[in-house]
Protein backbone atom coordinates (compact mmCIF):
# COMPACT_ATOMS: atom_id res chain seq x y z
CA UNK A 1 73.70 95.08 87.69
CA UNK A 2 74.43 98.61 88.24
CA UNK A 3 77.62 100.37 86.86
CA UNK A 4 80.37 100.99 89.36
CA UNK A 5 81.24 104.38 90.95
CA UNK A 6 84.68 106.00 90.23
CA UNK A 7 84.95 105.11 93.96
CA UNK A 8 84.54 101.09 93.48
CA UNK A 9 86.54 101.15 90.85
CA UNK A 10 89.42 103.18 92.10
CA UNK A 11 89.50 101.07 95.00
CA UNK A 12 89.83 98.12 93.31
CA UNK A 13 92.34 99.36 91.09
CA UNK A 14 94.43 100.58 94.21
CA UNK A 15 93.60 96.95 95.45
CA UNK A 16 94.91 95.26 92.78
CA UNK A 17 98.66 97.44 92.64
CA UNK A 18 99.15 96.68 96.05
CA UNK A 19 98.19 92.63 96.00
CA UNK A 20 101.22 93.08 93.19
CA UNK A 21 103.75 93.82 96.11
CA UNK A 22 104.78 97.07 94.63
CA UNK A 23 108.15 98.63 95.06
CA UNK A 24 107.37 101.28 97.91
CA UNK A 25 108.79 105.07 97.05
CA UNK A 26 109.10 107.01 100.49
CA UNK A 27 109.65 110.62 100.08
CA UNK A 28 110.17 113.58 102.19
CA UNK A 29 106.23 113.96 103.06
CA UNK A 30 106.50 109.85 104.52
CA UNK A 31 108.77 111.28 106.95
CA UNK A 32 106.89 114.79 107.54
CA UNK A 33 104.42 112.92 108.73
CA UNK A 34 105.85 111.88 111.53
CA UNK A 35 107.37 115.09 112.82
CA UNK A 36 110.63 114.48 110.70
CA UNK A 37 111.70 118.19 109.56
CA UNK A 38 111.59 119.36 106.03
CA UNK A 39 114.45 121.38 103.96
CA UNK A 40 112.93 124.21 104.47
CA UNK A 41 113.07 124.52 109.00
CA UNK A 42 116.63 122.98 107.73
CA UNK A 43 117.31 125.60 105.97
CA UNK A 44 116.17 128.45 108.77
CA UNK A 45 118.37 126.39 110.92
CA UNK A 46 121.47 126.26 108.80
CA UNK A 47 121.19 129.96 108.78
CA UNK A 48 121.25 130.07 112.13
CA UNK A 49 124.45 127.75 112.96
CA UNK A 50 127.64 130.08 113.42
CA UNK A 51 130.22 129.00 110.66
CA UNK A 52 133.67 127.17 112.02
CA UNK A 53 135.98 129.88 112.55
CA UNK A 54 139.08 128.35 110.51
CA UNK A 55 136.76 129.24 107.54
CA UNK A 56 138.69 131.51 104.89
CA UNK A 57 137.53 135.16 103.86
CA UNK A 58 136.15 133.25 100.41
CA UNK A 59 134.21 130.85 101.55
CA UNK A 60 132.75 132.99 104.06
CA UNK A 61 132.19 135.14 101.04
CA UNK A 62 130.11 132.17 99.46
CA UNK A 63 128.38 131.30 102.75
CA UNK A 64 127.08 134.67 102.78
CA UNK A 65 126.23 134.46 99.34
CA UNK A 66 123.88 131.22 100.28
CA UNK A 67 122.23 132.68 103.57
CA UNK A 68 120.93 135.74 101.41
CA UNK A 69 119.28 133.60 98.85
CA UNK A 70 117.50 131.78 101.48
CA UNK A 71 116.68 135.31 103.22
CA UNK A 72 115.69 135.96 99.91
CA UNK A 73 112.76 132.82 100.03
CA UNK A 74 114.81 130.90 97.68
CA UNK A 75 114.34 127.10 98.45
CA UNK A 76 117.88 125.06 99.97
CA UNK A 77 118.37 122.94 96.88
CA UNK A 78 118.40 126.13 94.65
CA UNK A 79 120.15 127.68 97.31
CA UNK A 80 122.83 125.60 97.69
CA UNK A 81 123.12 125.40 93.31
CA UNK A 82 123.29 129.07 93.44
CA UNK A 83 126.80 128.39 95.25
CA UNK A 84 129.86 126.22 95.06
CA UNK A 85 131.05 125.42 98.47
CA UNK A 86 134.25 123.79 99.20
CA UNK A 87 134.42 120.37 100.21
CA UNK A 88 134.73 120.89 103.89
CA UNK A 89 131.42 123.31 103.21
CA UNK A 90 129.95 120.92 102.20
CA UNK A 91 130.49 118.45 104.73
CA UNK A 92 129.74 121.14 107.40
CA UNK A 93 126.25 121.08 105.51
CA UNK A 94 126.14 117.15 105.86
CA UNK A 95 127.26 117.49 109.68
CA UNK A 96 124.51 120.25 110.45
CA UNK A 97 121.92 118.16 108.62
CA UNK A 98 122.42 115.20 110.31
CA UNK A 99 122.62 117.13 113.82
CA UNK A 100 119.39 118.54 112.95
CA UNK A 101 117.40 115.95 112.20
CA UNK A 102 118.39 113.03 114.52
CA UNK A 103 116.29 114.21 117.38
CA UNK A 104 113.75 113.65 115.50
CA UNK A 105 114.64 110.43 113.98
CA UNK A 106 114.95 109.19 117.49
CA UNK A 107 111.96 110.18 118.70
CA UNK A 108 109.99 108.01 116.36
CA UNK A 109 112.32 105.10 117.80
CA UNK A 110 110.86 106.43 120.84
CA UNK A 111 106.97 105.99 120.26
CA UNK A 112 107.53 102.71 118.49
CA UNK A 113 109.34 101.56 121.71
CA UNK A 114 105.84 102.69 123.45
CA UNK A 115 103.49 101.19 120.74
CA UNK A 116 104.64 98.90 118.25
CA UNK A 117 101.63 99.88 115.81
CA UNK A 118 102.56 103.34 115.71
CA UNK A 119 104.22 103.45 112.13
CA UNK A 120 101.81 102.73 109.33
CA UNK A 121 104.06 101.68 107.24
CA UNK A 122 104.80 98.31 109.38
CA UNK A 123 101.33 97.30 108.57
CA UNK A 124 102.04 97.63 104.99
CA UNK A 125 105.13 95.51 105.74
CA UNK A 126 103.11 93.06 107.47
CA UNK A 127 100.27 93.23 104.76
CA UNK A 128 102.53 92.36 101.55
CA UNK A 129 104.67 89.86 103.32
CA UNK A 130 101.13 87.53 104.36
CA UNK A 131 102.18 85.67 100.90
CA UNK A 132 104.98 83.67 99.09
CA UNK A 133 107.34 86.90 99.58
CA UNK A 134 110.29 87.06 101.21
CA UNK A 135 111.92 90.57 99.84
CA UNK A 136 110.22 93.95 99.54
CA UNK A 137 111.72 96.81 98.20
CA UNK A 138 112.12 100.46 99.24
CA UNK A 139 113.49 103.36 97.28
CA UNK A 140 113.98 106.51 99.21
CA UNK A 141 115.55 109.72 99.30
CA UNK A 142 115.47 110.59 102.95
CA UNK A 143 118.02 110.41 105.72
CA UNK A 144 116.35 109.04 108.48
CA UNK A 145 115.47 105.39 109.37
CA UNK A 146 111.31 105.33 109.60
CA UNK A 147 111.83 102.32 106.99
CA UNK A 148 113.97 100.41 109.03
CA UNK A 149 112.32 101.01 112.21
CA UNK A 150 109.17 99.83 110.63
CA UNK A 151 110.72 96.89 109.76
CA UNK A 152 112.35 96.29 113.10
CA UNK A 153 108.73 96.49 114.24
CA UNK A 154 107.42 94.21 112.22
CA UNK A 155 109.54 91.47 112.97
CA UNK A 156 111.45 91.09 109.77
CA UNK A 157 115.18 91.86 108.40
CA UNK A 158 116.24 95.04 107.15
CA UNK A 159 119.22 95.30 104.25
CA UNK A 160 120.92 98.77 103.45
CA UNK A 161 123.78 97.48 102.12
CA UNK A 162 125.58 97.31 105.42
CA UNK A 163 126.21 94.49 107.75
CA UNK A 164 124.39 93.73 111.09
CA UNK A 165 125.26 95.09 114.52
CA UNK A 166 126.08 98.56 115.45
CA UNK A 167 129.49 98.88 113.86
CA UNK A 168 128.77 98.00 110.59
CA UNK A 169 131.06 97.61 107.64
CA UNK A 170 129.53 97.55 103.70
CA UNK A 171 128.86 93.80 102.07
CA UNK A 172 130.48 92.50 99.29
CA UNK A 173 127.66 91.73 98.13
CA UNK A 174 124.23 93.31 97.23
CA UNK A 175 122.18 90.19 97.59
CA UNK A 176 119.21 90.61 99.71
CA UNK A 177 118.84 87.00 101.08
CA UNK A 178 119.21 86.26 104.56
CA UNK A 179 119.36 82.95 105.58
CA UNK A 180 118.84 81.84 108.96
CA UNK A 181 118.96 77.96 109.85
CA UNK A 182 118.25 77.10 106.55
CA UNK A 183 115.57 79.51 105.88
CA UNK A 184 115.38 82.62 104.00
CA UNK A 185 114.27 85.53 106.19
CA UNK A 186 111.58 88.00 105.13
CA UNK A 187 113.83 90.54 104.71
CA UNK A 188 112.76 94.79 103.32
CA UNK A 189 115.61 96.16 101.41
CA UNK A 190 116.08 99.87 102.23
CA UNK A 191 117.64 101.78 99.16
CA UNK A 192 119.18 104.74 100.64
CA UNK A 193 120.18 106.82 97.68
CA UNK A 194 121.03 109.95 99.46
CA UNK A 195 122.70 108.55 102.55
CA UNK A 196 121.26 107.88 105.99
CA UNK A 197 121.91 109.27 109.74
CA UNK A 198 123.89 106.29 110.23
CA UNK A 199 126.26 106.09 107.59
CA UNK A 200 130.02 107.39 107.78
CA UNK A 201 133.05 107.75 106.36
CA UNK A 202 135.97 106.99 109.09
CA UNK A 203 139.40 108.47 108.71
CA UNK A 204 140.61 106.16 106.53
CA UNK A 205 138.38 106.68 104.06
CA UNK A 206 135.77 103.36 104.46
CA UNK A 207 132.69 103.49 104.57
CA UNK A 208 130.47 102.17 107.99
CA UNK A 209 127.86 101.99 109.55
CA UNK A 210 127.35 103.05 113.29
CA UNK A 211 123.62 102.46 114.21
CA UNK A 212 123.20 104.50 117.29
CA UNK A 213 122.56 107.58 118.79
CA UNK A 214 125.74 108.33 120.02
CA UNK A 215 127.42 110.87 119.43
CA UNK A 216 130.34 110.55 116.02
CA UNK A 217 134.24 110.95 116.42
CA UNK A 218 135.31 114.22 114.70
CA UNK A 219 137.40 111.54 112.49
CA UNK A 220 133.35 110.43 110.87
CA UNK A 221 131.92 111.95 108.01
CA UNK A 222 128.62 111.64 107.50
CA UNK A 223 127.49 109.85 104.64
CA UNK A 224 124.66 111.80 103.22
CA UNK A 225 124.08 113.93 99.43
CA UNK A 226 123.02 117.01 100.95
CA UNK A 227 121.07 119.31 98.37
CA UNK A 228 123.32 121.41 96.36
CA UNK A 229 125.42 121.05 92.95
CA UNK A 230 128.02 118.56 94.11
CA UNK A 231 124.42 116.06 94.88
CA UNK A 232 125.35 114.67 91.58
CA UNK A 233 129.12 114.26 91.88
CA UNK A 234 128.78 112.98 95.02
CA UNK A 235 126.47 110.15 94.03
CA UNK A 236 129.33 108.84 91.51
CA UNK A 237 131.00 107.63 94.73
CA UNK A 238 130.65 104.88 96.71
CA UNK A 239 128.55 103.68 98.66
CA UNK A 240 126.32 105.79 96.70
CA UNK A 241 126.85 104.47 92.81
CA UNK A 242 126.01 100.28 94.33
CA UNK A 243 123.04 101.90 96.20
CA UNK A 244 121.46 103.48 93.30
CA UNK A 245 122.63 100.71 91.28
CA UNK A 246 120.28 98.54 93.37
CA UNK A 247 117.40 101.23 93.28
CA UNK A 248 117.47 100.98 89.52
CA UNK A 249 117.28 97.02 89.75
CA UNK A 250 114.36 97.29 91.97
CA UNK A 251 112.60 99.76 89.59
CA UNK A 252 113.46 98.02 86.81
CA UNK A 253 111.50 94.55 88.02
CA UNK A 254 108.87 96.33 90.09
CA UNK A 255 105.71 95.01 88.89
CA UNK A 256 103.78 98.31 90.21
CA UNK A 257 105.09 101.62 92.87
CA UNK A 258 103.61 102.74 95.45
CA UNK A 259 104.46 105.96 96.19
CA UNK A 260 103.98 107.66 99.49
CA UNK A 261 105.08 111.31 100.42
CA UNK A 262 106.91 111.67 97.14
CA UNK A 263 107.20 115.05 95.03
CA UNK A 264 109.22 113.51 91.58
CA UNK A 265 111.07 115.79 92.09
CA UNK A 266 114.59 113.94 92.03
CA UNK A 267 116.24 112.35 88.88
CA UNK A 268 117.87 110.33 91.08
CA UNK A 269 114.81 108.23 91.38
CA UNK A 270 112.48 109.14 88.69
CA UNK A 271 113.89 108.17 85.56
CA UNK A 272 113.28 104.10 85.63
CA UNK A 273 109.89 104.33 87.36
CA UNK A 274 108.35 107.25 84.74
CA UNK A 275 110.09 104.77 81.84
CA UNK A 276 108.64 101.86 83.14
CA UNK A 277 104.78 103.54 83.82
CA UNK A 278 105.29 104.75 80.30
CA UNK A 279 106.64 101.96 78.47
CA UNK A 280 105.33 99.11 80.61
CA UNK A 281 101.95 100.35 81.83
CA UNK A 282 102.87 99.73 85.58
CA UNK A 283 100.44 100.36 88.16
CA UNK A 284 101.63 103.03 90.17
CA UNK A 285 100.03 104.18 93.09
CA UNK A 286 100.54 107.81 94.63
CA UNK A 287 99.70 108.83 98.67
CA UNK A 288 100.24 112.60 99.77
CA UNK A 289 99.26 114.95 101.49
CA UNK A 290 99.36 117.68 98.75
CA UNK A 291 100.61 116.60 95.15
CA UNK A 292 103.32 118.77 93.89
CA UNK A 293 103.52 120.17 90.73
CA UNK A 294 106.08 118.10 89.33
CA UNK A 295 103.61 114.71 90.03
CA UNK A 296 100.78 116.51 88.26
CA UNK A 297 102.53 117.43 85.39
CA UNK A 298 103.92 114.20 85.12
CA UNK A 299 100.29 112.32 85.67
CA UNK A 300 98.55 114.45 83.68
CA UNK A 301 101.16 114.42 80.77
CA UNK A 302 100.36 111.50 79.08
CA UNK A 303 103.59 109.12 79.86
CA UNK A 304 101.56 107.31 82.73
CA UNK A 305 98.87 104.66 81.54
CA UNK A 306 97.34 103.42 84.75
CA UNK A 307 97.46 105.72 88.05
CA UNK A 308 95.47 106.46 91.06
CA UNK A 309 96.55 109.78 93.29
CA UNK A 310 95.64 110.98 96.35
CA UNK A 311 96.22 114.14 98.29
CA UNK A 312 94.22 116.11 100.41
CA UNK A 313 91.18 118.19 99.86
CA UNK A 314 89.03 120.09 102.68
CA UNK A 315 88.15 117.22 105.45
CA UNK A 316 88.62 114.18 102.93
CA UNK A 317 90.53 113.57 99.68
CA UNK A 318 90.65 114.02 96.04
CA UNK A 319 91.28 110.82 93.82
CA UNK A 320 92.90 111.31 90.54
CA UNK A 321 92.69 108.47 87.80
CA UNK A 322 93.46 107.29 84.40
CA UNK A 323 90.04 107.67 83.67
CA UNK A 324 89.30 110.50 85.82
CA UNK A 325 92.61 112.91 85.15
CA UNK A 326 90.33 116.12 86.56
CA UNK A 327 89.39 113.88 90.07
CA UNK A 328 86.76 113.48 92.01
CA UNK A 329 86.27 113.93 96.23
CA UNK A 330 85.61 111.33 98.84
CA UNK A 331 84.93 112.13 102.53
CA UNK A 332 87.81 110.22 103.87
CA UNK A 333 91.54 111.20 104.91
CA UNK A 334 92.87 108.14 102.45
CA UNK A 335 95.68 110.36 101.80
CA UNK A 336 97.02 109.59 104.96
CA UNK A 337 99.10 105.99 104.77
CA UNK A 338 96.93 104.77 108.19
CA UNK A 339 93.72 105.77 106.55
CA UNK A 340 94.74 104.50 102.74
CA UNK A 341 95.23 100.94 104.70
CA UNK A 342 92.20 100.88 106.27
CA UNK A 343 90.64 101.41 102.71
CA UNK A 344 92.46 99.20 100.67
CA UNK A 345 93.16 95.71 103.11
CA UNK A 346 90.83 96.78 105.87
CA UNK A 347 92.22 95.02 109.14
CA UNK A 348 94.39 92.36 107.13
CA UNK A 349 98.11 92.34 108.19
């Protein structure tokens, strides 16, 4: 019998992590991928958005401050360190960011009204939950509801911590099970650490849920850790400290990660999974379009026992292993999340 190629063996390894119904890490490049706008067009735009006029000659003074660094090339999040806004700054920045981005949010609803089958990541859905599952996890930084549409596609529930409905109020309680006639519902529980387009705070200081695209009383905050050095402080509050509470949990158990658009480039998340890959030897799994330097340093630096990576090289892919830390190419996009599918469970949903 004739050795295997690094191909045959990455696939099966890649096989293997996701038959383990890994916890699924979306970051910013799961949502770039479908035309949702980075923090850096958010940034051009926030320096284009005139500031509120009952702004005083200070923080106008820091404002200015912020839209040089980023005329200086300077990235938001160091940006927005560089800087200490006030608190209504700061939700002006939430505000704008949510503005921004829910056009494009929407239009994904859009296309999946069209065709069902347009988000990959329902397949995936679909995929894990052909077994004895009934939750799945996902861990993500990002605003915008891709994971719950996906969901909604696929026919299952969808937990954020919030109730049901379009006025939604927060659960006492952060267990995932929902029961229906006696039977537990396949159910994907969306961690939100940084907030979502659809999360407020009203005037009297509650948190809610309003799952629309209407447009928000001036009495709503939005509920979202903008870049910036108050992204820590802010976290400390709720619903932020149960939500990250749960993303721990999730981490913690995961028997592998699958991690798809994601830079590690937030503490937020980072911490448990790079413990567990270290301590544990948990499969993790990584699918991007270009890995940052942050992931390579952290693949290549030891603390992870059993990867696979993927990003993007020329018309096909590099593949970066445990046993192959340098890579090696294959002629396929399998960097995309459609295309990685189609490689690791074929047609199966």
């Amino acid at each position: 019998m004739s050795a295997k190629t690094e191909a045959e063996t990455a696939l099966e390894f890649a096989q293997s992590a996701v038959s383990l119904t890994p916890v699924i890490i979306l970051g910013s490049g799961a949502s770039a991928a479908h035309d949702i706008p980075g923090m850096w067009p958010l940034a051009e735009h926030l320096v284009s958005v005139p500031i509120p006029t009952e702004w005083e000659v200070p923080e106008q003074a820091e404002w200015a401050s912020f839209l040089q660094q980023i005329q200086n090339g300077v990235d938001l999040e160091a940006a927005l360190q560089a800087v200490r806004p006030t608190d209504r700054q700061t939700r002006f920045v939430a505000q704008i960011t949510r503005e921004f981005l829910l056009p494009a949010d929407l239009k994904v609803l859009s296309r999946l009204l069209d065709n069902r089958r347009s988000l990959p990541l329902t397949r995936l859905y679909q995929y894990l939950f052909n077994s004895t599952h009934t939750i799945l996890h996902v861990v993500t930084p990002n605003y915008d509801r891709i994971a719950e549409y996906a969901a909604d596609a696929a026919d299952v529930s969808t937990f954020t911590g919030f109730g049901y409905g379009y006025l939604q109020t927060r659960t006492r309680s952060v267990d995932t099970k929902v029961v229906v006639d006696g039977r537990t519902q396949r159910t994907v529980a969306v961690w939100k650490v940084h907030g979502s387009l659809d999360w407020f705070q009203d005037s009297s200081g509650q948190s809610i849920g309003i799952r629309s695209g209407c447009a928000i009383p001036s009495t709503c905050t939005p509920l979202m850790v903008t870049p910036g050095i108050d992204k820590y402080r802010l976290t400390y509050g709720e619903p932020f400290r149960t939500v990250l509470g749960c993303a721990d949990a999730a981490l913690r158990d995961a028997r592998a990660y699958l991690c798809i658009g994601y830079g590690f480039n937030d503490e937020h998340l980072q911490t448990k999974l790079v413990e567990r890959c270290d301590r544990d030897s948990i499969p993790l799994l990584v699918v991007t379009k270009e890995l940052t330097p942050s992931a390579k340093a952290f693949l290549s630096g030891g603390r992870c026992r059993k990867y696979m990576a993927i990003e993007e090289s020329g018309s096909g892919s590099r593949v970066y292993t445990t046993s192959n830390p340098t890579g090696f190419e294959v002629p396929e996009s399998i960097w995309r999340l459609d295309k990685f599918l189609d490689y690791v469970i074929g047609d199966a949903v």
